[in-house]
C-alpha atoms as a PDB file:
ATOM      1  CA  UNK A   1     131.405  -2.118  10.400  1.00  0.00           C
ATOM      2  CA  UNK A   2     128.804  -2.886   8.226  1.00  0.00           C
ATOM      3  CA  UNK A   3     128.985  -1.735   4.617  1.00  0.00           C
ATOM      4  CA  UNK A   4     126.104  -1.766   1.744  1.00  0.00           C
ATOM      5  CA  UNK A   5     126.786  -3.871  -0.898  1.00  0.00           C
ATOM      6  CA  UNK A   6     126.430  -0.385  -3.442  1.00  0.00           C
ATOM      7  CA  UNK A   7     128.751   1.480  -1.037  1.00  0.00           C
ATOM      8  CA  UNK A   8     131.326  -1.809  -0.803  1.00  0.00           C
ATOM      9  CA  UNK A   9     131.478  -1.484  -4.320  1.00  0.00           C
ATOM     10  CA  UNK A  10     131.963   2.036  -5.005  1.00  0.00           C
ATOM     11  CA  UNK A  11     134.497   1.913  -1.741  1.00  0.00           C
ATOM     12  CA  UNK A  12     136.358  -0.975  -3.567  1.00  0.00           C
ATOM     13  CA  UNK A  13     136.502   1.027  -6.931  1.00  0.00           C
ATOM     14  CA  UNK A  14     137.773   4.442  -4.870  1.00  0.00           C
ATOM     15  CA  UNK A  15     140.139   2.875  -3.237  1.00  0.00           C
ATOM     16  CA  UNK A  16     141.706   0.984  -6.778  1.00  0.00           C
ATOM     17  CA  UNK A  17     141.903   4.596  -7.942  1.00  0.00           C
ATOM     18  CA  UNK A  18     144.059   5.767  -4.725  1.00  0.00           C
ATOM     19  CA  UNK A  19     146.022   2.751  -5.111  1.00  0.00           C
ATOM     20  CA  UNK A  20     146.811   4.121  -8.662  1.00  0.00           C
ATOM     21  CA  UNK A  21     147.059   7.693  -7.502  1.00  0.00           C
ATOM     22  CA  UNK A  22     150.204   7.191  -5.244  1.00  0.00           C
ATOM     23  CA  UNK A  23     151.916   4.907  -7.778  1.00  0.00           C
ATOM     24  CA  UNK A  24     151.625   7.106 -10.257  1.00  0.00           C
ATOM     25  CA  UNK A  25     152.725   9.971  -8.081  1.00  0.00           C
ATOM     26  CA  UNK A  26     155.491   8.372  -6.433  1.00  0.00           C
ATOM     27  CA  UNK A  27     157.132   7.545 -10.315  1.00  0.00           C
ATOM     28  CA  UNK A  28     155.961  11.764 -11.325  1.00  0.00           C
ATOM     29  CA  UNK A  29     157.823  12.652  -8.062  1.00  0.00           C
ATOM     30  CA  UNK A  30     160.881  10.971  -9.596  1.00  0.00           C
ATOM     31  CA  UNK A  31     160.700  12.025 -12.968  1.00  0.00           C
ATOM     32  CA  UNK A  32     159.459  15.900 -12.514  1.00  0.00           C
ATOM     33  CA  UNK A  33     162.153  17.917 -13.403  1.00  0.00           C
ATOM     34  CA  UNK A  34     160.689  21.080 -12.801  1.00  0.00           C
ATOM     35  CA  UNK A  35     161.393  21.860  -8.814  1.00  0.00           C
ATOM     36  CA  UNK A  36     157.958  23.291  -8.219  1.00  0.00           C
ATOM     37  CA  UNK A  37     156.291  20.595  -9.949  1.00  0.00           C
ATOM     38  CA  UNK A  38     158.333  18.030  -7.501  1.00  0.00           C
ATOM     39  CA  UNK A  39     157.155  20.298  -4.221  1.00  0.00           C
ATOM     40  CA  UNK A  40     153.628  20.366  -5.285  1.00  0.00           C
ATOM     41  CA  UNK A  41     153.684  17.062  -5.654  1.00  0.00           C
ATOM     42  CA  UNK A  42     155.508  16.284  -2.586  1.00  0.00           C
ATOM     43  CA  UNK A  43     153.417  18.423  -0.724  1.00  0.00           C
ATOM     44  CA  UNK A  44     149.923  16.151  -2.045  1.00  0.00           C
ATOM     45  CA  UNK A  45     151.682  12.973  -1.306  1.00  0.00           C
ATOM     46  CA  UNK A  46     151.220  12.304   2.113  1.00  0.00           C
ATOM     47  CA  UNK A  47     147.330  13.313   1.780  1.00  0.00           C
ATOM     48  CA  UNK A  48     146.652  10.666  -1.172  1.00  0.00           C
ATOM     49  CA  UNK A  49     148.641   8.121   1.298  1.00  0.00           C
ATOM     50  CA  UNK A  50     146.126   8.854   4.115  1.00  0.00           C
ATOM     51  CA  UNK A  51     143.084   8.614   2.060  1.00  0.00           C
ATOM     52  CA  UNK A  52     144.398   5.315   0.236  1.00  0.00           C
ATOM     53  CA  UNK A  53     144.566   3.589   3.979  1.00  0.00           C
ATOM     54  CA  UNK A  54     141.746   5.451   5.089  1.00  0.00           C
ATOM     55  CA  UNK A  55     139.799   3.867   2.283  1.00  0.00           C
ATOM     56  CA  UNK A  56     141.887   0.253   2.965  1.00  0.00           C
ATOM     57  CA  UNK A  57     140.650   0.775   6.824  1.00  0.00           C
ATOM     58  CA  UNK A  58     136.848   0.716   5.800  1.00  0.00           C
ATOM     59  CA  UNK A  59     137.261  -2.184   3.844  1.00  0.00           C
ATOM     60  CA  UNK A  60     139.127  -4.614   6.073  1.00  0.00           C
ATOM     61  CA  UNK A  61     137.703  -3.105   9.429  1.00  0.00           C
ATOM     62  CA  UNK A  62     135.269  -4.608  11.578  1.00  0.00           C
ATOM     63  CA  UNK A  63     134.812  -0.977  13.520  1.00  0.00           C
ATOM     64  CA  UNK A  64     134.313   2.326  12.177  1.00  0.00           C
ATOM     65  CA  UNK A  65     137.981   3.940  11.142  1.00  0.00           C
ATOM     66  CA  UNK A  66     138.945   7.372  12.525  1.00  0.00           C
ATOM     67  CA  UNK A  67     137.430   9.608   9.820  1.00  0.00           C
ATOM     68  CA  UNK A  68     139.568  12.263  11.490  1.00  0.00           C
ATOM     69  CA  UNK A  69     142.575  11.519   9.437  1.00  0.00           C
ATOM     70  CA  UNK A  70     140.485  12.403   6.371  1.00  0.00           C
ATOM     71  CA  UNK A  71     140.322  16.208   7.115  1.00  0.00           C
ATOM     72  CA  UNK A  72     140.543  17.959   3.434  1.00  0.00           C
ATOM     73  CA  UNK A  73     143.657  19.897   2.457  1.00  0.00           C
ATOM     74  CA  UNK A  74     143.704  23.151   2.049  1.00  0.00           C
ATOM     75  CA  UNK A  75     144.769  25.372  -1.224  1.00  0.00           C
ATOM     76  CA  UNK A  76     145.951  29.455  -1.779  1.00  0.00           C
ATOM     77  CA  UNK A  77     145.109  30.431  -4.830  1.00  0.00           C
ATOM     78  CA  UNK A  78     148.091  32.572  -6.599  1.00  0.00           C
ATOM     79  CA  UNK A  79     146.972  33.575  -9.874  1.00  0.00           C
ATOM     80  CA  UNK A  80     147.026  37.532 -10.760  1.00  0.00           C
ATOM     81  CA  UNK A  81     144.198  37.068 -12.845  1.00  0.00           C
ATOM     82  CA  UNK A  82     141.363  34.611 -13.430  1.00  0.00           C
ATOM     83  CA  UNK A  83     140.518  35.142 -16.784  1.00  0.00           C
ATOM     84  CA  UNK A  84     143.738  35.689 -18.605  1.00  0.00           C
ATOM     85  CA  UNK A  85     146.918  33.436 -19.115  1.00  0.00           C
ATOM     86  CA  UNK A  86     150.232  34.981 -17.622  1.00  0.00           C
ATOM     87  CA  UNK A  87     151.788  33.292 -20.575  1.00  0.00           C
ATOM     88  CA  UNK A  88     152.090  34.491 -23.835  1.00  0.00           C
ATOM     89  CA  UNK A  89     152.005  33.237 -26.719  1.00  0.00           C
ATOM     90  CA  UNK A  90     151.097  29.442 -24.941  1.00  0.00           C
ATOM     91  CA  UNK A  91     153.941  26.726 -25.463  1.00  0.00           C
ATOM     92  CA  UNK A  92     153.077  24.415 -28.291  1.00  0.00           C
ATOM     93  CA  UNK A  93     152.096  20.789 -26.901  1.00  0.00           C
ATOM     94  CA  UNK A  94     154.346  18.463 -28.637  1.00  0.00           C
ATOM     95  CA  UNK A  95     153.741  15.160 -29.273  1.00  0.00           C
ATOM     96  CA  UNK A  96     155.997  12.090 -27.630  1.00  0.00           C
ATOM     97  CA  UNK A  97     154.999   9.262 -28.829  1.00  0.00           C
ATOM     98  CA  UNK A  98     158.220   7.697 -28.971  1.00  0.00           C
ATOM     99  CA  UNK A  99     160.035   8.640 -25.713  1.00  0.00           C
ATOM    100  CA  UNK A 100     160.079   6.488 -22.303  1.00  0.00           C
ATOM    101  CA  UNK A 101     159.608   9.291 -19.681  1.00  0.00           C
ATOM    102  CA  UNK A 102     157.522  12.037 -19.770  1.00  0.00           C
ATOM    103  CA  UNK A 103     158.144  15.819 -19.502  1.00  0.00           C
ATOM    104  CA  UNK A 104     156.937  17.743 -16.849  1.00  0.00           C
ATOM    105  CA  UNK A 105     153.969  19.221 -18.913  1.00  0.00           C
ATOM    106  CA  UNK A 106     152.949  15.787 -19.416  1.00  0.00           C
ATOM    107  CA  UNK A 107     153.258  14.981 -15.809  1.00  0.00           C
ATOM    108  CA  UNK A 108     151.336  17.670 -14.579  1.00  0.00           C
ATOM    109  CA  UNK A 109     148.538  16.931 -17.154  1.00  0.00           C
ATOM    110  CA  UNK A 110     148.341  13.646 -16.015  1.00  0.00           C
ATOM    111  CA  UNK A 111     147.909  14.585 -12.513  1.00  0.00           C
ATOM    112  CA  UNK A 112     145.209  17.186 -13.353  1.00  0.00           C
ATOM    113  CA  UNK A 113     143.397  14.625 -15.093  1.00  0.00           C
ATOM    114  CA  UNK A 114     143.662  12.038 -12.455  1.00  0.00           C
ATOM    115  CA  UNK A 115     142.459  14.913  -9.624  1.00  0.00           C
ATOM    116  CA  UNK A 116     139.489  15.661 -11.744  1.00  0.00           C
ATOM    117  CA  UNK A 117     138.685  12.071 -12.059  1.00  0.00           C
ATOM    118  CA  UNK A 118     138.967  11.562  -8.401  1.00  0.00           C
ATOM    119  CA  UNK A 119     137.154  14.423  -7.132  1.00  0.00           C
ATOM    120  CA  UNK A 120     134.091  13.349  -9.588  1.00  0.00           C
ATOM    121  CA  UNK A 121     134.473   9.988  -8.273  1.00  0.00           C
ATOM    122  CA  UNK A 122     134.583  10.904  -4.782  1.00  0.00           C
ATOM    123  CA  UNK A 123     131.794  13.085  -4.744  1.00  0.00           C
ATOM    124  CA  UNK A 124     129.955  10.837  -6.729  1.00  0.00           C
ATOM    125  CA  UNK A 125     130.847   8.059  -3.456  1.00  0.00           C
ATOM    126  CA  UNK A 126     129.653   9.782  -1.472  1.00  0.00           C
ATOM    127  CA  UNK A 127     126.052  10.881  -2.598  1.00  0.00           C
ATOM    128  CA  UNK A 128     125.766   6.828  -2.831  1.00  0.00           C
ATOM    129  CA  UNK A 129     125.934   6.667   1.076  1.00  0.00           C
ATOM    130  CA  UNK A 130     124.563   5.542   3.279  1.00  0.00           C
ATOM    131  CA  UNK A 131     127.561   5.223   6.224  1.00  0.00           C
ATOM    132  CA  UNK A 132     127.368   8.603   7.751  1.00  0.00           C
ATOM    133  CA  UNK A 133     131.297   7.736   8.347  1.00  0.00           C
ATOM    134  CA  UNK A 134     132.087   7.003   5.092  1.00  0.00           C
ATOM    135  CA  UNK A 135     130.566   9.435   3.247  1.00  0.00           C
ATOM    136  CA  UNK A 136     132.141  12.068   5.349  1.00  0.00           C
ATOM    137  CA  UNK A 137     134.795  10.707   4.655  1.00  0.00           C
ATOM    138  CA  UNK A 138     134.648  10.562   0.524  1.00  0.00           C
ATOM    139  CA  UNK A 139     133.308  13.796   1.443  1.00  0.00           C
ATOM    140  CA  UNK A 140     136.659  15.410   2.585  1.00  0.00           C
ATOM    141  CA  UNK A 141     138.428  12.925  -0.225  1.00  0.00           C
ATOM    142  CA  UNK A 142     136.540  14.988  -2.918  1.00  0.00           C
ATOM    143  CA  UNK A 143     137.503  18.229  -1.089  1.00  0.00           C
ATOM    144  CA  UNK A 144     141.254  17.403  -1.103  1.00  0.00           C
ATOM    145  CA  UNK A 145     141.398  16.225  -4.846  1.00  0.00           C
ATOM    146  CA  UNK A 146     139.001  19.439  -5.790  1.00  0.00           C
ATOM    147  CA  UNK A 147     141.957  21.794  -4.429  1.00  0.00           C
ATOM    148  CA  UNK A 148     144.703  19.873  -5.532  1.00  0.00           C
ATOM    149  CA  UNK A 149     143.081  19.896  -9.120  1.00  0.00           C
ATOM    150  CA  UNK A 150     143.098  23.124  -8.242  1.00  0.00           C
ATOM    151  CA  UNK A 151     146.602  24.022  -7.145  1.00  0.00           C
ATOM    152  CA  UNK A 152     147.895  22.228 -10.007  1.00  0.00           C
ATOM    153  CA  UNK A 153     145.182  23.314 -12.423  1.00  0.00           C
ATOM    154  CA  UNK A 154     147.368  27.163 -11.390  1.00  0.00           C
ATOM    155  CA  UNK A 155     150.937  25.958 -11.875  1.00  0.00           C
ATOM    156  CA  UNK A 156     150.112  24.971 -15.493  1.00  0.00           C
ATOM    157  CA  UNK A 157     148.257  28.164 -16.225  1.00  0.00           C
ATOM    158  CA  UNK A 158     151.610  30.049 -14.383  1.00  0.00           C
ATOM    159  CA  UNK A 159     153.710  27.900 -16.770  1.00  0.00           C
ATOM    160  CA  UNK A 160     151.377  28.406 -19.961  1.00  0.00           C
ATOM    161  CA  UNK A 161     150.388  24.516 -19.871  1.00  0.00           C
ATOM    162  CA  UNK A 162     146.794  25.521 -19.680  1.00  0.00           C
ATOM    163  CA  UNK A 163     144.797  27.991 -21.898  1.00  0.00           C
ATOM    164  CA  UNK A 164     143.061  30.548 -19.960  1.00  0.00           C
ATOM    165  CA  UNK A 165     141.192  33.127 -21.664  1.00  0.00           C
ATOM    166  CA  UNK A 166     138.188  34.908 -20.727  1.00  0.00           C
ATOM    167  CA  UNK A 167     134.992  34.061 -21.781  1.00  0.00           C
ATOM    168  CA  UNK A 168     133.145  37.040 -24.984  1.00  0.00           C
ATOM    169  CA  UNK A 169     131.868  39.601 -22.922  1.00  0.00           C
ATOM    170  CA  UNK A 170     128.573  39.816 -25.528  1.00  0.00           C
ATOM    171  CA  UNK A 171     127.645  36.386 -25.039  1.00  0.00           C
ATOM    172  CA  UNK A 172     127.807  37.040 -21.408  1.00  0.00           C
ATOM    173  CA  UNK A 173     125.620  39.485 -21.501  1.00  0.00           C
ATOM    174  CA  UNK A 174     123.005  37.870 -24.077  1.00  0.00           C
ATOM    175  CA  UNK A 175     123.389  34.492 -22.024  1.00  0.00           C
ATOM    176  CA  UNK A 176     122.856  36.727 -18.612  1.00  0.00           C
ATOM    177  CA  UNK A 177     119.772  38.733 -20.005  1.00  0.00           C
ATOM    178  CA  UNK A 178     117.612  35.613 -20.474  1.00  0.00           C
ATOM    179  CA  UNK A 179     117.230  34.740 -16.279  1.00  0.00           C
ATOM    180  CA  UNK A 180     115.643  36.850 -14.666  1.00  0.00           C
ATOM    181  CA  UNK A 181     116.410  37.639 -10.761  1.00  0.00           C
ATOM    182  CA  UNK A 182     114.024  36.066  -8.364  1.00  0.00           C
ATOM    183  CA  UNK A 183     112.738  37.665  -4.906  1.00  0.00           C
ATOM    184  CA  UNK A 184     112.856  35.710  -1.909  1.00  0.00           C
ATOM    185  CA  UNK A 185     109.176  34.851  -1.002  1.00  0.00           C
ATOM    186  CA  UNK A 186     107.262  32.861   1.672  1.00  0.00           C
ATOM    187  CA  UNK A 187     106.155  29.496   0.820  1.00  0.00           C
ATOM    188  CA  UNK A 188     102.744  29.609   0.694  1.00  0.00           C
ATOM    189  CA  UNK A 189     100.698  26.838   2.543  1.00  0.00           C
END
């Protein structure tokens, strides 16, 4: 398979930040002491290993990989509200600077972080396309890292990791009051 030199370089990038992914997860799956923390990220594991060789595939492969195997996860959200954090008052962050393995706050930040960066990335991958193959496949990469930002995005708001308040219901209003609503109207020739 033939890759653009703009896509072999955004593939080769992508596929550095997998390779970082499951190292980093496989050492948080280890050190998580928090059993829902080690399930979630148990659960993501096998889905950042298939996009890592999925992403390997493209680059050492003369033919076009199965893009099959690159089917996006899916997430259920659980929170009882949207707006508000189930956790009250919010734990303090503390700082570590001095100890050798991190808490499972830190852990789950880390991951957050490293979702959010990889769904950017991935999305970013594949507007850069010009593979249809590939960029359906960074396609369904960005859709598995948006939901597991997503599912882990909820555990920390469940365990008051994350502030989640709603937004001032005035400037929502002043904010909303300044677009107007637009008809749907033929195109005129």
């Amino acid at each position: 398979m033939q890759l653009a030199g703009h896509e072999f370089h955004e593939l080769s990038e992508l596929t550095m930040g997998c390779f970082n992914t499951v190292s980093c997860m496989s050492t948080w799956m280890k050190q998580a002491q928090d059993q829902e923390l080690q399930q979630l990220l148990a659960k993501h594991f096998s889905t950042h290993i298939d996009d890592y060789n999925l992403k390997v595939e493209f680059l050492q492969d003369a033919g076009a990989p199965d893009i099959a195997k690159s089917e996006a996860d899916t997430y259920t959200p659980n929170l009882a509200s949207y707006t508000e954090s189930p956790v009250t008052p919010l734990p303090p962050v503390e700082m570590r600077l001095t100890e050798t393995q991190p808490n499972d706050r830190e852990i789950a930040t880390a991951y957050l972080l490293d979702m959010k960066a990889s769904a950017k990335n991935n999305a970013q991958g594949a507007l850069e396309c010009a593979n249809p193959d590939l960029r359906t496949a960074l396609e369904n990469a960005y859709l598995s890292t948006s939901h597991h930002a997503y599912e882990i995005w909820q555990y920390m708001v469940n365990k008051g990791y994350y502030p989640l308040a709603p937004a001032p219901a005035m400037e929502i209003q002043s904010v909303g009051k300044i677009y107007p609503v637009l008809k749907q109207q033929g195109v005129q020739s």
